[in-house]
PDB file of N, CA and C in Angstrom:
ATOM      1  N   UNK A   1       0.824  -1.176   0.000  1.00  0.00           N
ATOM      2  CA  UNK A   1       0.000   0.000   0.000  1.00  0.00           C
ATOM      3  C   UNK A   1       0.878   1.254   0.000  1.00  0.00           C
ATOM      4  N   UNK A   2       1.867   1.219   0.848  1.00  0.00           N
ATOM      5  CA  UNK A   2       2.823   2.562   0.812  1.00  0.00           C
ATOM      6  C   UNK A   2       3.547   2.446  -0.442  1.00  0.00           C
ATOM      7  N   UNK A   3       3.632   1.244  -0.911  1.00  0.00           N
ATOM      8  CA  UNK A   3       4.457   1.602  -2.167  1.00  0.00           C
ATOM      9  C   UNK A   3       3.813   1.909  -3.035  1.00  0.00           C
ATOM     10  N   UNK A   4       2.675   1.564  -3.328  1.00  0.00           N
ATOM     11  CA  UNK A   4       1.471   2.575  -4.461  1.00  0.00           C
ATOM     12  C   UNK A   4       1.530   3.708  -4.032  1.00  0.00           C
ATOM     13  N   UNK A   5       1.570   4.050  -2.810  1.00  0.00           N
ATOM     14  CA  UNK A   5       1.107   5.625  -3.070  1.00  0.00           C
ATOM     15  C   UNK A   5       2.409   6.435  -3.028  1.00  0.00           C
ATOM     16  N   UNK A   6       3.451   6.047  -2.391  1.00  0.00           N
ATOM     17  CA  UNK A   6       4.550   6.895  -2.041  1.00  0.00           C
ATOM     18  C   UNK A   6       5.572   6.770  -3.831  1.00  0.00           C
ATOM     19  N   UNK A   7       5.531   5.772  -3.889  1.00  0.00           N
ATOM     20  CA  UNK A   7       6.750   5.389  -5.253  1.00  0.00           C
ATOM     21  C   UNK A   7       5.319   5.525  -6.280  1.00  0.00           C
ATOM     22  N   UNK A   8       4.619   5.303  -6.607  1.00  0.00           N
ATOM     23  CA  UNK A   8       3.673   5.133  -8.138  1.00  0.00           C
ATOM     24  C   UNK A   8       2.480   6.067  -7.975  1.00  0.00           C
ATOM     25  N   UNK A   9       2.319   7.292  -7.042  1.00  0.00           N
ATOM     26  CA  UNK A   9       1.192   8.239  -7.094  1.00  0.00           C
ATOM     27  C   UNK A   9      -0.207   7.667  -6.685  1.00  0.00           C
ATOM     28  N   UNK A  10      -0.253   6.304  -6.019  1.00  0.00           N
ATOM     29  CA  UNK A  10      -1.433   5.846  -5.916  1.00  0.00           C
ATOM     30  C   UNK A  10      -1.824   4.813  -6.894  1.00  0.00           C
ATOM     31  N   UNK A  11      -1.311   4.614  -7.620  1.00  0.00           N
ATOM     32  CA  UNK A  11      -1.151   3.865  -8.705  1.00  0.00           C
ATOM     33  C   UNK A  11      -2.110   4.222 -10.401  1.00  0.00           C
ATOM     34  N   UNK A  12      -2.294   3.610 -11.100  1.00  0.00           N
ATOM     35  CA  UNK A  12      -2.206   2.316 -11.316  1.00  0.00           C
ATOM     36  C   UNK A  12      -0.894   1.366 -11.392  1.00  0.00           C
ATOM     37  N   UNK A  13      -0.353   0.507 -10.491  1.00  0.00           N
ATOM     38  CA  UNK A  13       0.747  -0.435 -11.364  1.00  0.00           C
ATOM     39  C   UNK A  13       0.531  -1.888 -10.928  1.00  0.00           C
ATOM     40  N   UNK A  14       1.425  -2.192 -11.957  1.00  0.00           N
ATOM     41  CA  UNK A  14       0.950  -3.731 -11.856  1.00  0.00           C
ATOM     42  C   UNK A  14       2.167  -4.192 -10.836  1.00  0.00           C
ATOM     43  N   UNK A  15       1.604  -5.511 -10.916  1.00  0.00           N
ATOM     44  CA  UNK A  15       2.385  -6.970 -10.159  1.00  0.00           C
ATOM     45  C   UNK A  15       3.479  -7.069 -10.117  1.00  0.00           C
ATOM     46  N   UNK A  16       3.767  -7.374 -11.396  1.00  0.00           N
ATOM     47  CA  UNK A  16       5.145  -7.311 -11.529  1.00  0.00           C
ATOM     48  C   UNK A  16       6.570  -5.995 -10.847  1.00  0.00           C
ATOM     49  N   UNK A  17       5.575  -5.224 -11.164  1.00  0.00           N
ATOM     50  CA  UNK A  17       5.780  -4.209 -10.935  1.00  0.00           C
ATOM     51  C   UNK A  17       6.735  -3.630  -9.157  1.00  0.00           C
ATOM     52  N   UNK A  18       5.508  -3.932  -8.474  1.00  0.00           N
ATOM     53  CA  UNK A  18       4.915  -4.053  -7.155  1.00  0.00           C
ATOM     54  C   UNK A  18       6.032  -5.039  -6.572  1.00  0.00           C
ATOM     55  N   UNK A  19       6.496  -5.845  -7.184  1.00  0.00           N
ATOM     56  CA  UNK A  19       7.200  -7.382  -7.074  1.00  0.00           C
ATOM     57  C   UNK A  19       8.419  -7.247  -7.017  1.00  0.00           C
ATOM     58  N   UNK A  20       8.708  -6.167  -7.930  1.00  0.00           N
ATOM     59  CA  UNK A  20      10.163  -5.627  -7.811  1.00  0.00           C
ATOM     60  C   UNK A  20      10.623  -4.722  -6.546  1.00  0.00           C
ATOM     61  N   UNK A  21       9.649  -3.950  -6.595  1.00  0.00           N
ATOM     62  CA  UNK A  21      10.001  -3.185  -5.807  1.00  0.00           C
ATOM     63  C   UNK A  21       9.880  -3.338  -4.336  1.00  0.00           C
ATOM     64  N   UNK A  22       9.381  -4.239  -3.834  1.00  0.00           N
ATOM     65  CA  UNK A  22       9.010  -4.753  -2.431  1.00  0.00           C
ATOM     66  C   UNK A  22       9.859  -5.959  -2.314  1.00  0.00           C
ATOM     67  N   UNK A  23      10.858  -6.331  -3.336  1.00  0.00           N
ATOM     68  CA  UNK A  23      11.590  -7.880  -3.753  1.00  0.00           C
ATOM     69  C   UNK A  23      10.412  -9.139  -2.987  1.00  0.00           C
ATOM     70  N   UNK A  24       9.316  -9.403  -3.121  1.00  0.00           N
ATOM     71  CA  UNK A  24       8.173 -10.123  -2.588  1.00  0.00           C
ATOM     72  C   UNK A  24       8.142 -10.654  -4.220  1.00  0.00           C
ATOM     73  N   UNK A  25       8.003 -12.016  -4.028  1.00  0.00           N
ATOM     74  CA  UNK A  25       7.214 -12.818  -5.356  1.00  0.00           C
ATOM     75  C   UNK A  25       5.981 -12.351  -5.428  1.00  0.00           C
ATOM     76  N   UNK A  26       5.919 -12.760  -6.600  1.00  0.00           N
ATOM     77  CA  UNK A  26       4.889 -12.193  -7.601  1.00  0.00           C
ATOM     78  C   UNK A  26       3.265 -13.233  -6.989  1.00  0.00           C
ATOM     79  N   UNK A  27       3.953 -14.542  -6.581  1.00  0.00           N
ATOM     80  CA  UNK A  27       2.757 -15.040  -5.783  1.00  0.00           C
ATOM     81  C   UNK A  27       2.552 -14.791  -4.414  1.00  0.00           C
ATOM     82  N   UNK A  28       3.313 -14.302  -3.966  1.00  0.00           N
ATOM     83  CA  UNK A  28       2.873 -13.473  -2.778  1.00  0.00           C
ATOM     84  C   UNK A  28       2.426 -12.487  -2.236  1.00  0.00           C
ATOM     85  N   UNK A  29       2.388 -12.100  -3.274  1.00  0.00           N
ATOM     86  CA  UNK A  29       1.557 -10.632  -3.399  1.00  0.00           C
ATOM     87  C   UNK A  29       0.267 -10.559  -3.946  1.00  0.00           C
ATOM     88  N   UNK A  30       0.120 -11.976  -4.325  1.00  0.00           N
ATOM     89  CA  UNK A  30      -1.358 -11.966  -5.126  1.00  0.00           C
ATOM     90  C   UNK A  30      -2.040 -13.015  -4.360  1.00  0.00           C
ATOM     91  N   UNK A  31      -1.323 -14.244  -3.314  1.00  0.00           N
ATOM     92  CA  UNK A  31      -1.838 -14.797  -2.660  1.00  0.00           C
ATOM     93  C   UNK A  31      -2.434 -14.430  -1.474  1.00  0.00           C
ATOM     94  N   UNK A  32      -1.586 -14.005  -0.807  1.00  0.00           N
ATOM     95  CA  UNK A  32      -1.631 -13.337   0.844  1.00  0.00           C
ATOM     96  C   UNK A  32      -1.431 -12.247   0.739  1.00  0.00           C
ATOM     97  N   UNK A  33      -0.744 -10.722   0.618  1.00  0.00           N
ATOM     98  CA  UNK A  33      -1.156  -9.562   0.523  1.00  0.00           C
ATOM     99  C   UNK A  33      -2.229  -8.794  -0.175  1.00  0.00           C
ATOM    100  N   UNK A  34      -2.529  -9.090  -1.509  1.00  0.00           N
ATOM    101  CA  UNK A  34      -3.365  -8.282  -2.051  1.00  0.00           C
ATOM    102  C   UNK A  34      -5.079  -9.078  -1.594  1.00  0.00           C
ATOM    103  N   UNK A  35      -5.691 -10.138  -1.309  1.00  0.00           N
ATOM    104  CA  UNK A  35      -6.828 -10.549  -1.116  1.00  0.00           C
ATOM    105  C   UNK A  35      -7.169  -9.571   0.341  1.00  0.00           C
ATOM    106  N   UNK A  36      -6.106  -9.058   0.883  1.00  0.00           N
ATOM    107  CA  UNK A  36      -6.203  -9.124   2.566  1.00  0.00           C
ATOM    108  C   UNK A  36      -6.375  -7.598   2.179  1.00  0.00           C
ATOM    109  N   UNK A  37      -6.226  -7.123   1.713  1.00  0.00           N
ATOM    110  CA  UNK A  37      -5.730  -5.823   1.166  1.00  0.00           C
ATOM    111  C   UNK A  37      -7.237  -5.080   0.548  1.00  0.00           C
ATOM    112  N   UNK A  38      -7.730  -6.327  -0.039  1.00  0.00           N
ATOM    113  CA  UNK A  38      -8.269  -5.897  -1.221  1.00  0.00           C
ATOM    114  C   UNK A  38     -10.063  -5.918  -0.300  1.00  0.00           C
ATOM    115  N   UNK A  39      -9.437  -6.937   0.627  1.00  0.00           N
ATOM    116  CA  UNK A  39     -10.764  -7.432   1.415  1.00  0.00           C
ATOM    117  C   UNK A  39     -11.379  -6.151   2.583  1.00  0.00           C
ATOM    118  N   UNK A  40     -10.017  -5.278   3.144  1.00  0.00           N
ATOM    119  CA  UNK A  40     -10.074  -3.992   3.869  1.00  0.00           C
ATOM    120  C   UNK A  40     -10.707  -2.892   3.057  1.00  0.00           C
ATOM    121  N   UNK A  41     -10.552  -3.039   1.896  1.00  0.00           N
ATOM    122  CA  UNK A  41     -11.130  -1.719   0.994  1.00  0.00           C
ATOM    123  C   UNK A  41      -9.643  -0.632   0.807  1.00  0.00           C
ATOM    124  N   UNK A  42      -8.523  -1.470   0.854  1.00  0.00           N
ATOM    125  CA  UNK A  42      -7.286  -0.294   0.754  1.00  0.00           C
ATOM    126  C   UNK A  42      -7.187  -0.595  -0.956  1.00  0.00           C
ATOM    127  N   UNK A  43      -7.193  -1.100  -1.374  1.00  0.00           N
ATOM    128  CA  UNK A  43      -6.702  -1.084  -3.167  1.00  0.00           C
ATOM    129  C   UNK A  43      -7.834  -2.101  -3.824  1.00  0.00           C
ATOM    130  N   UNK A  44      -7.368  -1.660  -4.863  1.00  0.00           N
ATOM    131  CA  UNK A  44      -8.932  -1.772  -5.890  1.00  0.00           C
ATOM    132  C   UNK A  44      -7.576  -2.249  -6.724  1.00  0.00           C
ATOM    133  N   UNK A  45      -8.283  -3.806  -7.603  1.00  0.00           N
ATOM    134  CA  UNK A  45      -7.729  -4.485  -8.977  1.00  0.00           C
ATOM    135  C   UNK A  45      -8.361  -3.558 -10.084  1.00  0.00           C
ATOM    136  N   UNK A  46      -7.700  -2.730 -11.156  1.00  0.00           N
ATOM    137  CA  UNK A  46      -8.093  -2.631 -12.169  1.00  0.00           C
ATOM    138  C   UNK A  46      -7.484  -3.043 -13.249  1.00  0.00           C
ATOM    139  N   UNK A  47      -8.029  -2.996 -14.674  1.00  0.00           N
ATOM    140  CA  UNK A  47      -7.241  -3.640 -15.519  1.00  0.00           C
ATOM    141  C   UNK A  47      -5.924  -2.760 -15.781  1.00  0.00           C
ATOM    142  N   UNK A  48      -5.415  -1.903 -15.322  1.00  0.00           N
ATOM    143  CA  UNK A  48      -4.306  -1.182 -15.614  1.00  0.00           C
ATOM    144  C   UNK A  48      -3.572  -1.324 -14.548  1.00  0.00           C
ATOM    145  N   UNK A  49      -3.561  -2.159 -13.868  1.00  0.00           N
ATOM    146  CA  UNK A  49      -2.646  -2.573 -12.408  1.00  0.00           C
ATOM    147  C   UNK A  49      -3.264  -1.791 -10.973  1.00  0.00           C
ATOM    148  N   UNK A  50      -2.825  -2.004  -9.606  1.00  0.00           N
ATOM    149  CA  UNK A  50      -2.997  -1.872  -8.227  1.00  0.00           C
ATOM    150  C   UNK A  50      -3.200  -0.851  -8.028  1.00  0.00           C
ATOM    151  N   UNK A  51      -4.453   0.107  -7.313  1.00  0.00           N
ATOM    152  CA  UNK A  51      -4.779   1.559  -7.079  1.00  0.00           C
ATOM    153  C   UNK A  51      -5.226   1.598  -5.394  1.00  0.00           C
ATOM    154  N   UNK A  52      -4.516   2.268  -5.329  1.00  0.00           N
ATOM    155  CA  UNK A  52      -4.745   2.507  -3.838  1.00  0.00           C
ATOM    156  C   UNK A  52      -5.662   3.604  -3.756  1.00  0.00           C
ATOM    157  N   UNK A  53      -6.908   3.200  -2.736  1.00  0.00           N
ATOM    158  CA  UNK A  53      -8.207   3.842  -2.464  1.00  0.00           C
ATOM    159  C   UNK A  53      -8.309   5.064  -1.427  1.00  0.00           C
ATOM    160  N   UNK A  54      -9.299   5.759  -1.463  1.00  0.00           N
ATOM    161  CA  UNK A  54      -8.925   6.536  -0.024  1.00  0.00           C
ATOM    162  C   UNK A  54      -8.748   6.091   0.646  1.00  0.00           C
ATOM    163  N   UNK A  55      -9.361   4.980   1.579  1.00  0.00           N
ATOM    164  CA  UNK A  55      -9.235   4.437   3.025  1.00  0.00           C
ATOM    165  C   UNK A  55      -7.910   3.988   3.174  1.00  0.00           C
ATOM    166  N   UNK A  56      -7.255   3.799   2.438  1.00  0.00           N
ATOM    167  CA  UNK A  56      -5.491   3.150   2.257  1.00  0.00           C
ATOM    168  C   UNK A  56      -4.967   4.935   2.642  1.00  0.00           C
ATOM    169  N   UNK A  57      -5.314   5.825   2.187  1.00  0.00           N
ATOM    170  CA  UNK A  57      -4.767   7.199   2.559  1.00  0.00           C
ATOM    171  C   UNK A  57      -5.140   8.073   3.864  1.00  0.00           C
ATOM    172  N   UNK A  58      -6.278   7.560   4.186  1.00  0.00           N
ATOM    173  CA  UNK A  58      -6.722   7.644   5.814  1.00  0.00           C
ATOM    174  C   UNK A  58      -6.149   6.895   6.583  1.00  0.00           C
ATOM    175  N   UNK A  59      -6.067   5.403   6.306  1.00  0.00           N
ATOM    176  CA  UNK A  59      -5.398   4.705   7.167  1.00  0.00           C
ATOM    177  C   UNK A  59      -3.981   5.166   7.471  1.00  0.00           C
ATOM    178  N   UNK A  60      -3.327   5.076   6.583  1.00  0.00           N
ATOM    179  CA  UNK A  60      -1.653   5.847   6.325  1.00  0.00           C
ATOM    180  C   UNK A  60      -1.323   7.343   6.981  1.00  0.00           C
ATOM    181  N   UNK A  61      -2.718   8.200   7.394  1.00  0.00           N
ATOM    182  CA  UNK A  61      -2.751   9.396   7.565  1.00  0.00           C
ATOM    183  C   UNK A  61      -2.277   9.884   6.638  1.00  0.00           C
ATOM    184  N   UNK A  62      -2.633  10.306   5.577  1.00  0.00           N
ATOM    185  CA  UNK A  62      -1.870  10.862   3.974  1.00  0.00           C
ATOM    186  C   UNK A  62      -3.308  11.412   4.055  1.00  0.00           C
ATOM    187  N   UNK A  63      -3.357  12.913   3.211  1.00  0.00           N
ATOM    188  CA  UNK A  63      -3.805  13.452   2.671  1.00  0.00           C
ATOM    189  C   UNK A  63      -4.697  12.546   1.538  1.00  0.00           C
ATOM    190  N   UNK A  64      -5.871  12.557   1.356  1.00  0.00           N
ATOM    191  CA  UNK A  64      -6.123  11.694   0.002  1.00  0.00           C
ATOM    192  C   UNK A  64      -6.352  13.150  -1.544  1.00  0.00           C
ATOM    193  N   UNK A  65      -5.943  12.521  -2.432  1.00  0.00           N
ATOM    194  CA  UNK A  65      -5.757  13.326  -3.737  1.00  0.00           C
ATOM    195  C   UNK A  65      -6.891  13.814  -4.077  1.00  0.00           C
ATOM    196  N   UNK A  66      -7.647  14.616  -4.408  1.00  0.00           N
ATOM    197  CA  UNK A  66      -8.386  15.308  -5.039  1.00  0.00           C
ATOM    198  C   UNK A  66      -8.332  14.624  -6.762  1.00  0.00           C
ATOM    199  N   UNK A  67      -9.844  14.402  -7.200  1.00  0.00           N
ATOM    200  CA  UNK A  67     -10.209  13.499  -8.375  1.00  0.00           C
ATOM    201  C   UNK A  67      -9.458  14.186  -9.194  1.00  0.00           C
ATOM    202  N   UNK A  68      -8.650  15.453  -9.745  1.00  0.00           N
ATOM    203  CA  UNK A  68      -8.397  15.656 -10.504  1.00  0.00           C
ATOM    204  C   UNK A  68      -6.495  15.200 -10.902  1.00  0.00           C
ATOM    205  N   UNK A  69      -6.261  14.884  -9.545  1.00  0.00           N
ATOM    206  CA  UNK A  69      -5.244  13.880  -9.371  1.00  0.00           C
ATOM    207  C   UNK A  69      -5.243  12.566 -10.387  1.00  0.00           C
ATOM    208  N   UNK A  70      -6.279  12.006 -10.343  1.00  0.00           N
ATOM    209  CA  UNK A  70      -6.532  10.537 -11.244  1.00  0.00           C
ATOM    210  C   UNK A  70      -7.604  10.176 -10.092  1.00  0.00           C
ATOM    211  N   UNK A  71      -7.983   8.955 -10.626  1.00  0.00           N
ATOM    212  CA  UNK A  71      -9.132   8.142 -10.493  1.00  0.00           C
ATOM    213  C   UNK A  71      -8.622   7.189  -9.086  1.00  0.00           C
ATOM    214  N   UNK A  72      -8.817   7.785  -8.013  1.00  0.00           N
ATOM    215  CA  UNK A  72      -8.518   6.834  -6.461  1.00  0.00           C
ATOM    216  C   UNK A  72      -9.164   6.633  -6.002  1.00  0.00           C
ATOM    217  N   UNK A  73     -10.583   6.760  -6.079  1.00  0.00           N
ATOM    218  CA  UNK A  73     -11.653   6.587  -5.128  1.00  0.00           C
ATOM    219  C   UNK A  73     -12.489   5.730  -5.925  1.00  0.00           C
TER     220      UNK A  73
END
């Protein structure tokens, strides 16, 4: 979640992506982090890769972006 928003603007990015940068396999991030993740309401699957939601920016205490930022909510 911090790495969507702090390194990729909230995202969109993908897996692979995400995989590198956390050095976490690519099935571990899709097994056990992102369901758990996804199940809190912090990031949303879209087809353009991992977006972190407001409640991921409340939770974090971060400011959340204003829509004209991109599409986070």
């Amino acid at each position: 979640m911090e790495v969507i928003i702090s390194n990729y603007g909230g995202g969109p990015v993908g897996v692979q992506t995400l995989a590198a940068s956390t050095a976490e396999e690519i099935e571990t991030i899709e097994e056990v982090h992102e369901p758990y993740l996804l199940r809190l309401g912090f990031i949303e699957r879209t087809p353009r890769g991992r977006v972190a939601t407001a409640r991921a920016y409340e939770h974090l205490g971060l400011p959340t972006p204003s829509i004209e930022q991109g599409k986070l909510i």
